[in-house]
C-alpha atoms as a PDB file:
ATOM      1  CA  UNK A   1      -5.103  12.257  -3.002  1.00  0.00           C
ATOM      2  CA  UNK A   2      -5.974  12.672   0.724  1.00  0.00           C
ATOM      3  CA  UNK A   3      -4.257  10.572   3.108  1.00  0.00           C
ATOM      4  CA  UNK A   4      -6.370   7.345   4.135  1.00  0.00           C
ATOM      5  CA  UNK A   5      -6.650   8.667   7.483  1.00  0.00           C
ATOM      6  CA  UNK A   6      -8.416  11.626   6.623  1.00  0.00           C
ATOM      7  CA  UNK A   7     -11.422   9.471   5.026  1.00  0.00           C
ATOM      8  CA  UNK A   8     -12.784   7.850   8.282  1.00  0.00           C
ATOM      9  CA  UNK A   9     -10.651   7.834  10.738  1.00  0.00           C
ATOM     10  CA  UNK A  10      -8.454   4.484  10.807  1.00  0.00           C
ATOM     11  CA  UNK A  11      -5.323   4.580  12.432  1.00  0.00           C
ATOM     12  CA  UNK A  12      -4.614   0.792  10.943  1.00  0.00           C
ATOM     13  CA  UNK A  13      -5.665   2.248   7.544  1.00  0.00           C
ATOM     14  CA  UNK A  14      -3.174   5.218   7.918  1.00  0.00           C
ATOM     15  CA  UNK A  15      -0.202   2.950   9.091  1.00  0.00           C
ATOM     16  CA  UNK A  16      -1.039   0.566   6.371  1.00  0.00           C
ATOM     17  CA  UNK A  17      -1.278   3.056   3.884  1.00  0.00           C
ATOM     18  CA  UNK A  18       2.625   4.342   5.227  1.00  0.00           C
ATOM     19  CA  UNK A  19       3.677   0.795   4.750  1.00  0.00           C
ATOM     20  CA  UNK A  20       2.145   0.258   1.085  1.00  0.00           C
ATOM     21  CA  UNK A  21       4.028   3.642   0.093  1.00  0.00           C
ATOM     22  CA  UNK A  22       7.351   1.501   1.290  1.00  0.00           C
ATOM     23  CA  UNK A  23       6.787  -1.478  -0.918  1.00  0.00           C
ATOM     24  CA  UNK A  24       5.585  -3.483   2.388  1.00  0.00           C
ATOM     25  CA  UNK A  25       3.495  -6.079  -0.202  1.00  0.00           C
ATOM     26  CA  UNK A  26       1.601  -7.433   2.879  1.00  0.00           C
ATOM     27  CA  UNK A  27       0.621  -3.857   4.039  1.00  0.00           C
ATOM     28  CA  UNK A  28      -0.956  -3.511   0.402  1.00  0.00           C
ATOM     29  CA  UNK A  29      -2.623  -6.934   1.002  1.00  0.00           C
ATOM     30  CA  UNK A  30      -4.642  -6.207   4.046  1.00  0.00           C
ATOM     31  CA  UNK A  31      -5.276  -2.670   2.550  1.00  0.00           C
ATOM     32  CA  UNK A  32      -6.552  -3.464  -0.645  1.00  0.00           C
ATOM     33  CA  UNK A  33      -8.526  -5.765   1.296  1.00  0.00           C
ATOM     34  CA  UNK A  34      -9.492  -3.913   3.610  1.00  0.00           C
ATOM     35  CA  UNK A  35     -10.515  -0.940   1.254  1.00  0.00           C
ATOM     36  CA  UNK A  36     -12.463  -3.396  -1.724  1.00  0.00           C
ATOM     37  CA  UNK A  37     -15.032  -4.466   0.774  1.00  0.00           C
ATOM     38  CA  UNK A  38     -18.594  -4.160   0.470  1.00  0.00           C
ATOM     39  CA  UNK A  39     -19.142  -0.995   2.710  1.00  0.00           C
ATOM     40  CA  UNK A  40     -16.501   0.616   1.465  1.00  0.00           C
ATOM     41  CA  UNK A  41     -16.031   4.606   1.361  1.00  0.00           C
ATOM     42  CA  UNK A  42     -13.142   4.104  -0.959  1.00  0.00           C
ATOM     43  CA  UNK A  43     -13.656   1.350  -3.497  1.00  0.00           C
ATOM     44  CA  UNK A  44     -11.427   3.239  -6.677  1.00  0.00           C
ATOM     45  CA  UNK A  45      -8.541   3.075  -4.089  1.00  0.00           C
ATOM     46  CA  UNK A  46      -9.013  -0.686  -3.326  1.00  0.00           C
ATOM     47  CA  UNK A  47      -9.705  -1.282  -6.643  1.00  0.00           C
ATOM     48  CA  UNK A  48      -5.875   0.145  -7.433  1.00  0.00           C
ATOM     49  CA  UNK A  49      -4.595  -1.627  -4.739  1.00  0.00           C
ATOM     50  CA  UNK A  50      -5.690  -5.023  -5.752  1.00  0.00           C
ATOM     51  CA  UNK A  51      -4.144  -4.480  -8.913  1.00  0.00           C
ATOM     52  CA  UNK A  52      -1.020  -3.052  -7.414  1.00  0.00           C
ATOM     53  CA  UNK A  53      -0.852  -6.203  -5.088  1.00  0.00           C
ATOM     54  CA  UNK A  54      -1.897  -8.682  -8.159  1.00  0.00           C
ATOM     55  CA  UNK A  55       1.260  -6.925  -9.856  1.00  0.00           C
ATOM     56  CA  UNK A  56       3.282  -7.420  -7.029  1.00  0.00           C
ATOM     57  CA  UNK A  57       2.735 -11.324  -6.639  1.00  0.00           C
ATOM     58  CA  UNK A  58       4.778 -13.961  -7.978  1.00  0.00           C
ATOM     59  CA  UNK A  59       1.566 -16.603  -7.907  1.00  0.00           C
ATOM     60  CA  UNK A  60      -1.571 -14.933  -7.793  1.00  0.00           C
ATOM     61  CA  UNK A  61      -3.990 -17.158  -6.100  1.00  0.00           C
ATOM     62  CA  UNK A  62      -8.025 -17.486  -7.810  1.00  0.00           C
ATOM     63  CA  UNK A  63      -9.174 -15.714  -4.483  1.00  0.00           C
ATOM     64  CA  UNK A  64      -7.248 -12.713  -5.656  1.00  0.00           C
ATOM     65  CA  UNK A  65      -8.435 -13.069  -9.285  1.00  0.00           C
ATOM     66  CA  UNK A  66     -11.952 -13.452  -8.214  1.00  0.00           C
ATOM     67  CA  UNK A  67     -11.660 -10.632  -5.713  1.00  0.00           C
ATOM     68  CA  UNK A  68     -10.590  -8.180  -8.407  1.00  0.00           C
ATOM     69  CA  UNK A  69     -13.471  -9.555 -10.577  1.00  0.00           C
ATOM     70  CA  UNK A  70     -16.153  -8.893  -8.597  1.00  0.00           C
ATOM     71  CA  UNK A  71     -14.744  -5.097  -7.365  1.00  0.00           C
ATOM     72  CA  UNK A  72     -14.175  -3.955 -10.845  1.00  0.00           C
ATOM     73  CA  UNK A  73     -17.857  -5.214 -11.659  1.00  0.00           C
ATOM     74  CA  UNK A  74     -18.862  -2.225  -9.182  1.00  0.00           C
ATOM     75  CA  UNK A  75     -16.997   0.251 -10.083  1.00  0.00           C
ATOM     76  CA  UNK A  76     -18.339   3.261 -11.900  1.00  0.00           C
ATOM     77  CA  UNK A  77     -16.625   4.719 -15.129  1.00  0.00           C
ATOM     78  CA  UNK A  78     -15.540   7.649 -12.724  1.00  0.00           C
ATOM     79  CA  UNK A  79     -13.986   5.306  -9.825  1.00  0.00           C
ATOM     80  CA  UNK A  80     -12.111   2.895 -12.717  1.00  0.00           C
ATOM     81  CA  UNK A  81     -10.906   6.384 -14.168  1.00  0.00           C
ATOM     82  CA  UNK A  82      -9.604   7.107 -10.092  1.00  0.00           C
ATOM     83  CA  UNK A  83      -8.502   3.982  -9.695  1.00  0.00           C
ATOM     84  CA  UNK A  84      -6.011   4.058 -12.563  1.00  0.00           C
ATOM     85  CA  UNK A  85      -4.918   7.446 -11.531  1.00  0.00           C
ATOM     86  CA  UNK A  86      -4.233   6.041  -8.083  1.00  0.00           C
ATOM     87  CA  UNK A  87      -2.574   3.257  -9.425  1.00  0.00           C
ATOM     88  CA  UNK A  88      -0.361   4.929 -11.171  1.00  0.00           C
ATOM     89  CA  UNK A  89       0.888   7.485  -8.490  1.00  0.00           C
ATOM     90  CA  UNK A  90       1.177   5.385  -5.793  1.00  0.00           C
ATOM     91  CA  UNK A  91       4.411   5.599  -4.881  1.00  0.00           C
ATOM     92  CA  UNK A  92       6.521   2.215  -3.612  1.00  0.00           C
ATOM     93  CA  UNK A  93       9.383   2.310  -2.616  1.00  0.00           C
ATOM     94  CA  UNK A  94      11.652   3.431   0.784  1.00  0.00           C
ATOM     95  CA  UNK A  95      11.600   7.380   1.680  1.00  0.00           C
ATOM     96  CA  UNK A  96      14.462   9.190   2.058  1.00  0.00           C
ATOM     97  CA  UNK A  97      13.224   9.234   5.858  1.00  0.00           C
ATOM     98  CA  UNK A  98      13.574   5.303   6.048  1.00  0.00           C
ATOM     99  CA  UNK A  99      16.731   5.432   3.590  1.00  0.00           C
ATOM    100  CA  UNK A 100      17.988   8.114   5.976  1.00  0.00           C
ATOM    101  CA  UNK A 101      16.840   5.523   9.014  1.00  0.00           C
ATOM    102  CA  UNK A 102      18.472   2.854   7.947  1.00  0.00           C
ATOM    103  CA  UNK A 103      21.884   4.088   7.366  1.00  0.00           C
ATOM    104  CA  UNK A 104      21.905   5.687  10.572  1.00  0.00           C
ATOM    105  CA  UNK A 105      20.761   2.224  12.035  1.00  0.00           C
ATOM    106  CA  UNK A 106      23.439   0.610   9.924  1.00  0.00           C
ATOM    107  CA  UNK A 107      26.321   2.707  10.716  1.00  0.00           C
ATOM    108  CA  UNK A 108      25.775   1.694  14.827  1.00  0.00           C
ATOM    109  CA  UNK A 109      27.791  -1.230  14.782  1.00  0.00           C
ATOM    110  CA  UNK A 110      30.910   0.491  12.865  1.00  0.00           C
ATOM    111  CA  UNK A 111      30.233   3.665  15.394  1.00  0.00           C
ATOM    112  CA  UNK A 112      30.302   1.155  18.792  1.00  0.00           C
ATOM    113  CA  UNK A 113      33.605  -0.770  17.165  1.00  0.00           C
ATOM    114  CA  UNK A 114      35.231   2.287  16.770  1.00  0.00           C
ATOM    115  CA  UNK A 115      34.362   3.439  20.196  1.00  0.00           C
ATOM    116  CA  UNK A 116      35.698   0.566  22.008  1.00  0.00           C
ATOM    117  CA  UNK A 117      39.209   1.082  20.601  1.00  0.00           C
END
């Protein structure tokens, strides 16, 4: 799957995207969002999101429910087919990157006690 950024141009979309792929359950809020709209150039990948977000909510509100509703009702049979695919390769959870990040970020504390001795 392309990147987000690649399909219009949207920086927001592309950092959003980078956030969703981190587990960042707001990020996949204003994405899926953002991506299910009327005008959309991507609705399969909005579509997945939704779901993805629906998944990721302890209470899902009837906005959301409705929402979801009326984007599958536009979907082709091609798009659903995308959208389950996307679904079920987007990847959520922390990249070695961040994990790599954060325990450099973490060890700072232990590295400036040990330098002040």
């Amino acid at each position: 799957m392309p990147a987000i950024h690649s399909r219009g141009g949207n920086d927001a979309a592309l950092w959003l995207e980078r956030a969703s792929r981190q587990k960042n359950i707001p990020a996949t809020s204003q994405l899926a969002h953002y991506l299910s709209r009327d005008d959309t150039p991507d609705l399969a990948t909005g579509y997945a999101l939704l779901l993805l977000y629906k998944e990721a909510t302890p209470q899902v509100t009837p906005q959301l429910k409705e929402r979801i509703t009326s984007v599958e009702a536009r979907l082709s049979p091609e798009e659903n087919t995308a959208a389950d695919v996307i679904r079920a390769t987007w990847y959520t959870g922390v990249t070695p990157l961040t994990a790599l990040a954060r325990s450099g970020v973490s060890a700072v504390p232990k590295l400036l006690t040990s330098l002040e001795h």
